[in-house]
C-alpha atoms as a PDB file:
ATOM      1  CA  UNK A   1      40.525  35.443  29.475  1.00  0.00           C
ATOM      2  CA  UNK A   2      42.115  32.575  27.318  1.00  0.00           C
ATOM      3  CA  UNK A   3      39.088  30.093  25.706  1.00  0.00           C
ATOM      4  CA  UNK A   4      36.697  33.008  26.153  1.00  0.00           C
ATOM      5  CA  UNK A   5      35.062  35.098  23.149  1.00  0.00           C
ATOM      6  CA  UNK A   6      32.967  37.906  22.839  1.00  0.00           C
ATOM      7  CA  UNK A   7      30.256  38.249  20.754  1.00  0.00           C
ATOM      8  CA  UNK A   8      30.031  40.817  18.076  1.00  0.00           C
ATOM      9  CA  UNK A   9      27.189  42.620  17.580  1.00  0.00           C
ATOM     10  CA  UNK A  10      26.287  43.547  13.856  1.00  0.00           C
ATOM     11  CA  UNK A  11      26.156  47.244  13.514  1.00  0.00           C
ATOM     12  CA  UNK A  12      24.652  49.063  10.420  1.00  0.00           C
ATOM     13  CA  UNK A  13      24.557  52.628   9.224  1.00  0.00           C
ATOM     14  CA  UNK A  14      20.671  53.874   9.147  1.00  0.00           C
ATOM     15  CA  UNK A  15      21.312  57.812   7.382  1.00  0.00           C
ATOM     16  CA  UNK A  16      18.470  59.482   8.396  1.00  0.00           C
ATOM     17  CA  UNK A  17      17.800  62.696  10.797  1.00  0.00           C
ATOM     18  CA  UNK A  18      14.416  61.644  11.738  1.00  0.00           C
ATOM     19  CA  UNK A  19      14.707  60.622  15.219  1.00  0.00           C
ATOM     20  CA  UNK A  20      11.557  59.037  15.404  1.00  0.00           C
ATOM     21  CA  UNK A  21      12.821  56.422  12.613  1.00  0.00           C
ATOM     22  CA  UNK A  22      15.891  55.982  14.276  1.00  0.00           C
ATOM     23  CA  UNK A  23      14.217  55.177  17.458  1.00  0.00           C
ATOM     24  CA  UNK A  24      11.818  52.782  15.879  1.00  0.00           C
ATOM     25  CA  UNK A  25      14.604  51.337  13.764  1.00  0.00           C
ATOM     26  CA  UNK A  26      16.998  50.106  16.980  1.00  0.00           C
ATOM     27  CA  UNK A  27      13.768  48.789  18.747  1.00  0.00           C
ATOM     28  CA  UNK A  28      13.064  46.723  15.931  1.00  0.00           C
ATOM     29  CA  UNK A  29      16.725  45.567  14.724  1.00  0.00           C
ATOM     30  CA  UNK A  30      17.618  44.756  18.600  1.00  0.00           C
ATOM     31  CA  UNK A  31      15.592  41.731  18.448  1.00  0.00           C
ATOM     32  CA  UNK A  32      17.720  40.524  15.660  1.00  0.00           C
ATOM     33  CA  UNK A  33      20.588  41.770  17.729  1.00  0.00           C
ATOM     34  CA  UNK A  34      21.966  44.069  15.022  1.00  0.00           C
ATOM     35  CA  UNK A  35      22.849  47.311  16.923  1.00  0.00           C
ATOM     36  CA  UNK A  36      21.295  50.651  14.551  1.00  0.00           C
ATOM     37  CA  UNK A  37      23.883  53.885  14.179  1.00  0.00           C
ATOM     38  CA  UNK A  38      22.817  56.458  12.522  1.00  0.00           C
ATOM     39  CA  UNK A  39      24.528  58.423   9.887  1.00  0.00           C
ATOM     40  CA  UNK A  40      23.419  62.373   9.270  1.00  0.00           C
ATOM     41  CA  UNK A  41      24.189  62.431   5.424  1.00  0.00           C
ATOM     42  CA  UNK A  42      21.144  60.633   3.740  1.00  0.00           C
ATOM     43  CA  UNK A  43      22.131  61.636  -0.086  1.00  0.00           C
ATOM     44  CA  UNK A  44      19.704  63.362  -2.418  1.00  0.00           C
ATOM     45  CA  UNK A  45      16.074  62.815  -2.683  1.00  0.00           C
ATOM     46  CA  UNK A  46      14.093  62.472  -5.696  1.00  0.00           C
ATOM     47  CA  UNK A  47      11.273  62.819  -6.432  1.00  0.00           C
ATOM     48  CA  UNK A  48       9.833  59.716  -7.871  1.00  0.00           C
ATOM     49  CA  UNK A  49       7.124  57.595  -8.613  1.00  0.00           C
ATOM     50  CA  UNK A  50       7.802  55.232  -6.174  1.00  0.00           C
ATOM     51  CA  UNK A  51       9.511  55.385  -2.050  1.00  0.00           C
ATOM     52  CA  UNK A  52      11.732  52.946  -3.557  1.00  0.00           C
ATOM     53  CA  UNK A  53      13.025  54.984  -6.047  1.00  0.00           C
ATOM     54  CA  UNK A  54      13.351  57.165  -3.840  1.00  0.00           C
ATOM     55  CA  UNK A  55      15.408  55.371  -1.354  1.00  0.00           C
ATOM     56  CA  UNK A  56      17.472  53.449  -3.702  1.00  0.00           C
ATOM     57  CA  UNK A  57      18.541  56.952  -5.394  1.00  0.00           C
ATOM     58  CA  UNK A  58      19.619  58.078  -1.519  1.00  0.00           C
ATOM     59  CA  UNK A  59      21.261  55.268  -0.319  1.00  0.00           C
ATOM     60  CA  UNK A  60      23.673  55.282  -3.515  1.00  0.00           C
ATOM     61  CA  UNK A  61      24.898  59.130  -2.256  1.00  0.00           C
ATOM     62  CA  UNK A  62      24.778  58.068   1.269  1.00  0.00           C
ATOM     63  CA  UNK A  63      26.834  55.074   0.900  1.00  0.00           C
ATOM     64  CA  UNK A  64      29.539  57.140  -1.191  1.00  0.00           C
ATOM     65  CA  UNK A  65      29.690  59.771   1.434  1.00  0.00           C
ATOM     66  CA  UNK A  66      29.828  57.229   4.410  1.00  0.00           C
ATOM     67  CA  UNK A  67      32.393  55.122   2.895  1.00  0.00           C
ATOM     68  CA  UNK A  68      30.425  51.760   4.141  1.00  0.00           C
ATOM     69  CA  UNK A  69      27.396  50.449   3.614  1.00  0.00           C
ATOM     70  CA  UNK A  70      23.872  52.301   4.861  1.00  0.00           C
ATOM     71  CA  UNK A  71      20.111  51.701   5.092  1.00  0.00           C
ATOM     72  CA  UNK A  72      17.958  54.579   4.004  1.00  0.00           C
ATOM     73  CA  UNK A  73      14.179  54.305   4.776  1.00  0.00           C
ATOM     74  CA  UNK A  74      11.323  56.216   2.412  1.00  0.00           C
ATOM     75  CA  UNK A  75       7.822  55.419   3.534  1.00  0.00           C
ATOM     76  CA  UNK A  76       4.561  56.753   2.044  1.00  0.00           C
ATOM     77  CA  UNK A  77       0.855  56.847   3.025  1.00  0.00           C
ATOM     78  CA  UNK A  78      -1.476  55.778   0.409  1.00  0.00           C
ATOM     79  CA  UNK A  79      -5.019  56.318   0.426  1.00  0.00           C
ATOM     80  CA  UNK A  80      -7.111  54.357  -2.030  1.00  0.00           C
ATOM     81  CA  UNK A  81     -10.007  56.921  -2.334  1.00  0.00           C
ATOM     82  CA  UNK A  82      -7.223  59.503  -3.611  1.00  0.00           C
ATOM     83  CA  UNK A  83      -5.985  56.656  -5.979  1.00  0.00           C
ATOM     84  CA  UNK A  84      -2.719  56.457  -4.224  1.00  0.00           C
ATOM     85  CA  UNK A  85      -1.679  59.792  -3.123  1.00  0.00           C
ATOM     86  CA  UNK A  86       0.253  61.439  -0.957  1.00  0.00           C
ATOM     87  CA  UNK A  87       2.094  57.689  -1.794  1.00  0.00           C
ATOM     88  CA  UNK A  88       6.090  59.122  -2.104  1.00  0.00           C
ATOM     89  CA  UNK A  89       5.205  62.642  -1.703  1.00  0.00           C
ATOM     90  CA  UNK A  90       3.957  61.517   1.777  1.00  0.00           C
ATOM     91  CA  UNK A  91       7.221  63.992   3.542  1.00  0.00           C
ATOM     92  CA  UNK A  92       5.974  66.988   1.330  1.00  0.00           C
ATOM     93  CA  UNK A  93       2.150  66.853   1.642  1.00  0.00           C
ATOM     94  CA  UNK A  94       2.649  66.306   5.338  1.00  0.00           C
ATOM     95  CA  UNK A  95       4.781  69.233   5.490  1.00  0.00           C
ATOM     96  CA  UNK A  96       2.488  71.412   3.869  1.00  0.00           C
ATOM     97  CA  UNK A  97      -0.861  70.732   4.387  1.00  0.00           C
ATOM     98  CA  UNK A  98      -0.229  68.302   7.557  1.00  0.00           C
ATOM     99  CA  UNK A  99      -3.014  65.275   8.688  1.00  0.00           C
ATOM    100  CA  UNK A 100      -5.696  67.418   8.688  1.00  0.00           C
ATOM    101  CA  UNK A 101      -5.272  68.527   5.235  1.00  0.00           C
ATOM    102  CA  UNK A 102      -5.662  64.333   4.672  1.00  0.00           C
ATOM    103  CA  UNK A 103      -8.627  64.413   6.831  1.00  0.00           C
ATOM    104  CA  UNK A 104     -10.436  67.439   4.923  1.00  0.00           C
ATOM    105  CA  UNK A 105      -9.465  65.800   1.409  1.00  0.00           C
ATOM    106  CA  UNK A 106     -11.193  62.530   2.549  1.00  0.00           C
ATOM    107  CA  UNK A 107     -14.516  64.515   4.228  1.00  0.00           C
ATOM    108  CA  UNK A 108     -17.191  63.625   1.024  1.00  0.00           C
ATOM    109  CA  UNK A 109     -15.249  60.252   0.777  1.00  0.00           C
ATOM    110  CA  UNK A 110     -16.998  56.531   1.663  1.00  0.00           C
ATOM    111  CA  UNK A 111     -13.626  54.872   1.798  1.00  0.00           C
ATOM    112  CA  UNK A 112     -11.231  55.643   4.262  1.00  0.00           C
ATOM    113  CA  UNK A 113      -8.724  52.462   3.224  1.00  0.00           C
ATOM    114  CA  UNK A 114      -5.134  53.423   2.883  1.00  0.00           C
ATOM    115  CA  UNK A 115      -1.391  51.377   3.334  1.00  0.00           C
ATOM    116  CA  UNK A 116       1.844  52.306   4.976  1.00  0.00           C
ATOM    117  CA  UNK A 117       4.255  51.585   2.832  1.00  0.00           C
ATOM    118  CA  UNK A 118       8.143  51.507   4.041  1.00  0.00           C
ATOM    119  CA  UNK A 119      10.686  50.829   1.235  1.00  0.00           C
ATOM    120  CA  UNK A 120      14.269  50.341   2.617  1.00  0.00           C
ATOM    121  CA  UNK A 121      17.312  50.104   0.628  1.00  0.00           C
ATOM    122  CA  UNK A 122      20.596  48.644   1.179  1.00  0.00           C
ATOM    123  CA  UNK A 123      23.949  50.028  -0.067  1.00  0.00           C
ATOM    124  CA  UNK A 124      27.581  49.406  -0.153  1.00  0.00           C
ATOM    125  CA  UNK A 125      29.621  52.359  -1.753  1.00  0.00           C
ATOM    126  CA  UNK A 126      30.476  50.903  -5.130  1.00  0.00           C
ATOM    127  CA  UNK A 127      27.550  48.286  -4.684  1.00  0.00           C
ATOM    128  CA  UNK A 128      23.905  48.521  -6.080  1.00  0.00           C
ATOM    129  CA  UNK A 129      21.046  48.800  -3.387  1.00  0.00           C
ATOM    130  CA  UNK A 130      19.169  46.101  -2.282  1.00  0.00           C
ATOM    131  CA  UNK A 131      15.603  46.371  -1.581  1.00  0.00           C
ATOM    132  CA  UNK A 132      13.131  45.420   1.120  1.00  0.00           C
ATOM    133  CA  UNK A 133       9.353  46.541   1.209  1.00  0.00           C
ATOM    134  CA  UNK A 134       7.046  46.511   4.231  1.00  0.00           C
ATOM    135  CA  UNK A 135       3.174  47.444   4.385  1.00  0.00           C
ATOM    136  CA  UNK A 136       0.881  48.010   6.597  1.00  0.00           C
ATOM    137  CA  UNK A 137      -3.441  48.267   5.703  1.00  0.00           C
ATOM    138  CA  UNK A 138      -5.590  50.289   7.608  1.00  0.00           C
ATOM    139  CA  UNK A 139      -7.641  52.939   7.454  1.00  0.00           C
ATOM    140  CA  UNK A 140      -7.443  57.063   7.676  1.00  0.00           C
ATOM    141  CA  UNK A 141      -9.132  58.334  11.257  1.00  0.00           C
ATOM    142  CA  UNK A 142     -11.976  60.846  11.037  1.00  0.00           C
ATOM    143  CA  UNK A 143     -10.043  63.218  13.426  1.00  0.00           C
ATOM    144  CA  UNK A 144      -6.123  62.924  14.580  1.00  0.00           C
ATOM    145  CA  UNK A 145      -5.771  60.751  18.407  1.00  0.00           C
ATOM    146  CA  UNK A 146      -2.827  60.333  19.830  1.00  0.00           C
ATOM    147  CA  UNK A 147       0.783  62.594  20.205  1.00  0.00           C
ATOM    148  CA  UNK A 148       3.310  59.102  19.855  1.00  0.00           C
ATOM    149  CA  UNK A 149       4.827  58.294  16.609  1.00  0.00           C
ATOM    150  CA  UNK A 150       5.747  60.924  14.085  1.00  0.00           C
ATOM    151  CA  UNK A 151       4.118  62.452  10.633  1.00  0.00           C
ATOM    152  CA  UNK A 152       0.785  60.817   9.883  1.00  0.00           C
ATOM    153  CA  UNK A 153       0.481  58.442  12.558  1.00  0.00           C
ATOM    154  CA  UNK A 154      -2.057  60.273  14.374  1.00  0.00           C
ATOM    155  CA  UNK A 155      -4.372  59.039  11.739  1.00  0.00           C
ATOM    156  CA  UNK A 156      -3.633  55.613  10.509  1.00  0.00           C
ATOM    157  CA  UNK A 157      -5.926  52.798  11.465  1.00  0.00           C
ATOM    158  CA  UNK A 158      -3.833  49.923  11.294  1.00  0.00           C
ATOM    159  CA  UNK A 159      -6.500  46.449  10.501  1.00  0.00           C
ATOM    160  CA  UNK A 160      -7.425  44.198  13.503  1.00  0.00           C
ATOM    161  CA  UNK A 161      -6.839  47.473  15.703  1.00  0.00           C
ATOM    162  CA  UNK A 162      -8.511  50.417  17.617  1.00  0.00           C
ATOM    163  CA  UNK A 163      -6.025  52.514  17.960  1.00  0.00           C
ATOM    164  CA  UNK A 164      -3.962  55.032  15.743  1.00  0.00           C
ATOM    165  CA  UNK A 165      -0.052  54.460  15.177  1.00  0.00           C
ATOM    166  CA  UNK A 166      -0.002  57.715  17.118  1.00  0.00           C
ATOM    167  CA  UNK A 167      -2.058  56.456  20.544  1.00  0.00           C
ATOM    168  CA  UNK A 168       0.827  53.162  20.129  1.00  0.00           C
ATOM    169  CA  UNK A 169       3.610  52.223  22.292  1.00  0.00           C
ATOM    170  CA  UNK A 170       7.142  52.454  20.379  1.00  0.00           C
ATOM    171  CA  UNK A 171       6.408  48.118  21.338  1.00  0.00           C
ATOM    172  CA  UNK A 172       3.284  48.477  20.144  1.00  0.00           C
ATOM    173  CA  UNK A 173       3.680  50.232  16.704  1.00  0.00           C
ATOM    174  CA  UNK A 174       6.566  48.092  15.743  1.00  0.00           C
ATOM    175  CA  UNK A 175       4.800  44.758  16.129  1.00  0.00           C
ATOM    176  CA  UNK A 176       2.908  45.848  13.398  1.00  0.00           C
ATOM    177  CA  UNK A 177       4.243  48.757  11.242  1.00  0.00           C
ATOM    178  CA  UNK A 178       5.437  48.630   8.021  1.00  0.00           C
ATOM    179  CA  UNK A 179       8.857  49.671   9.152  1.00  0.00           C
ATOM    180  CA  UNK A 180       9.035  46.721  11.235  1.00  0.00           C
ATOM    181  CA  UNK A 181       7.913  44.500   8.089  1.00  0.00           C
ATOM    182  CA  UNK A 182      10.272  45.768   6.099  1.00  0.00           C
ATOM    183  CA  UNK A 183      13.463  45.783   8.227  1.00  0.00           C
ATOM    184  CA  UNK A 184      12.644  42.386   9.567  1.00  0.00           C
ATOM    185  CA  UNK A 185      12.864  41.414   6.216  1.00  0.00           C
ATOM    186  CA  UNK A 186      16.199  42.876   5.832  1.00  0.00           C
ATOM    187  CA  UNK A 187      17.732  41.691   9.215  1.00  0.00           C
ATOM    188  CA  UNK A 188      16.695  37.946   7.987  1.00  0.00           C
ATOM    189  CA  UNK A 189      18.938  38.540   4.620  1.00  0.00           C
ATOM    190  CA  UNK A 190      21.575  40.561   6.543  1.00  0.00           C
ATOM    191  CA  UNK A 191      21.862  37.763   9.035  1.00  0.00           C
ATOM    192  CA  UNK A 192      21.809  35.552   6.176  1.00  0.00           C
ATOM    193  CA  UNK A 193      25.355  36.659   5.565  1.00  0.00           C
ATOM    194  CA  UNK A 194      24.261  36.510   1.698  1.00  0.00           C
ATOM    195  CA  UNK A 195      24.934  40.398   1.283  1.00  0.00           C
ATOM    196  CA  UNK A 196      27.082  40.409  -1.711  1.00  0.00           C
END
């Protein structure tokens, strides 16, 4: 119809194959109205000192093999009694010896304080990545609760709540994740139009 126009929607690459991220990542982008798709080639991880190292690296080999820009996502839990760790080894230590592996390490421990930590990066194919950090304090549960949520989230407390990530609604968790921190942060910029 003549006089009429149709809004675009903003749409941006997320490589990941974690479909819990994914899922997270369109609830929380949709309020910004960007729309999430998600791209199955993340690039080469790492292993670094720091998630953002680790997600800058990726997003460089994910933007080259997607031929447009991407977001990739590396998040870590760090636990302050363990000075820090499994911090960006968070994916391996979870894969091996899993939450209760966290839970045994922290049995003889006063302290159960720990952070999610989401670092996202930004990245155009010939660009340089752009970074956005998120974090979210809590503390490590004495036994896992709760089946929502993926990795850890069974056992992290976050402040001013009761509940685990993993006893959360999808709403729930990503009024107050770290994720949702740090994407918010990068739909504000994106929307910004200031991406160059």
């Amino acid at each position: 119809m003549p006089g009429s126009s149709k809004k675009v929607v903003p749409t941006v690459l997320l490589a990941t194959s974690n479909q819990g991220k994914l899922k997270e990542a369109r609830a929380i982008l949709a309020s910004f109205e960007i729309r999430v798709e998600q791209f199955n080639g993340k690039g080469i991880e790492v292993q670094a000192d720091t998630n953002s190292e680790v997600a800058a690296h990726a997003s460089r080999g994910a933007a080259k093999a997607a031929g447009r820009p991407v977001l990739v996502e590396d998040a870590g839990l760090f636990v302050e009694s363990l000075k820090g760790f499994p911090g960006p080894y968070s994916a391996y230590v979870f894969k091996t010896i899993g939450s209760a592996g966290i839970i045994t390490l922290l049995a003889r421990v006063t302290s159960r304080r720990a952070s999610f930590v989401s670092s996202l990066a930004y990245c155009e194919p010939d660009g340089d990545p752009v970074l956005f950090e998120g974090e979210a304090k809590g503390t490590i549960a004495r036994r896992p609760r709760g089946t929502k949520g993926f990795g850890f989230d069974p056992i992290f407390v976050p402040d001013r709540g009761t509940k685990t990530f993993g006893e959360l609604s999808l709403r729930e968790k990503c009024a107050v994740s770290h994720r949702a921190r740090a994407l918010a942060k990068f739909a504000k910029w994106y929307l910004s139009g200031d991406t160059r």
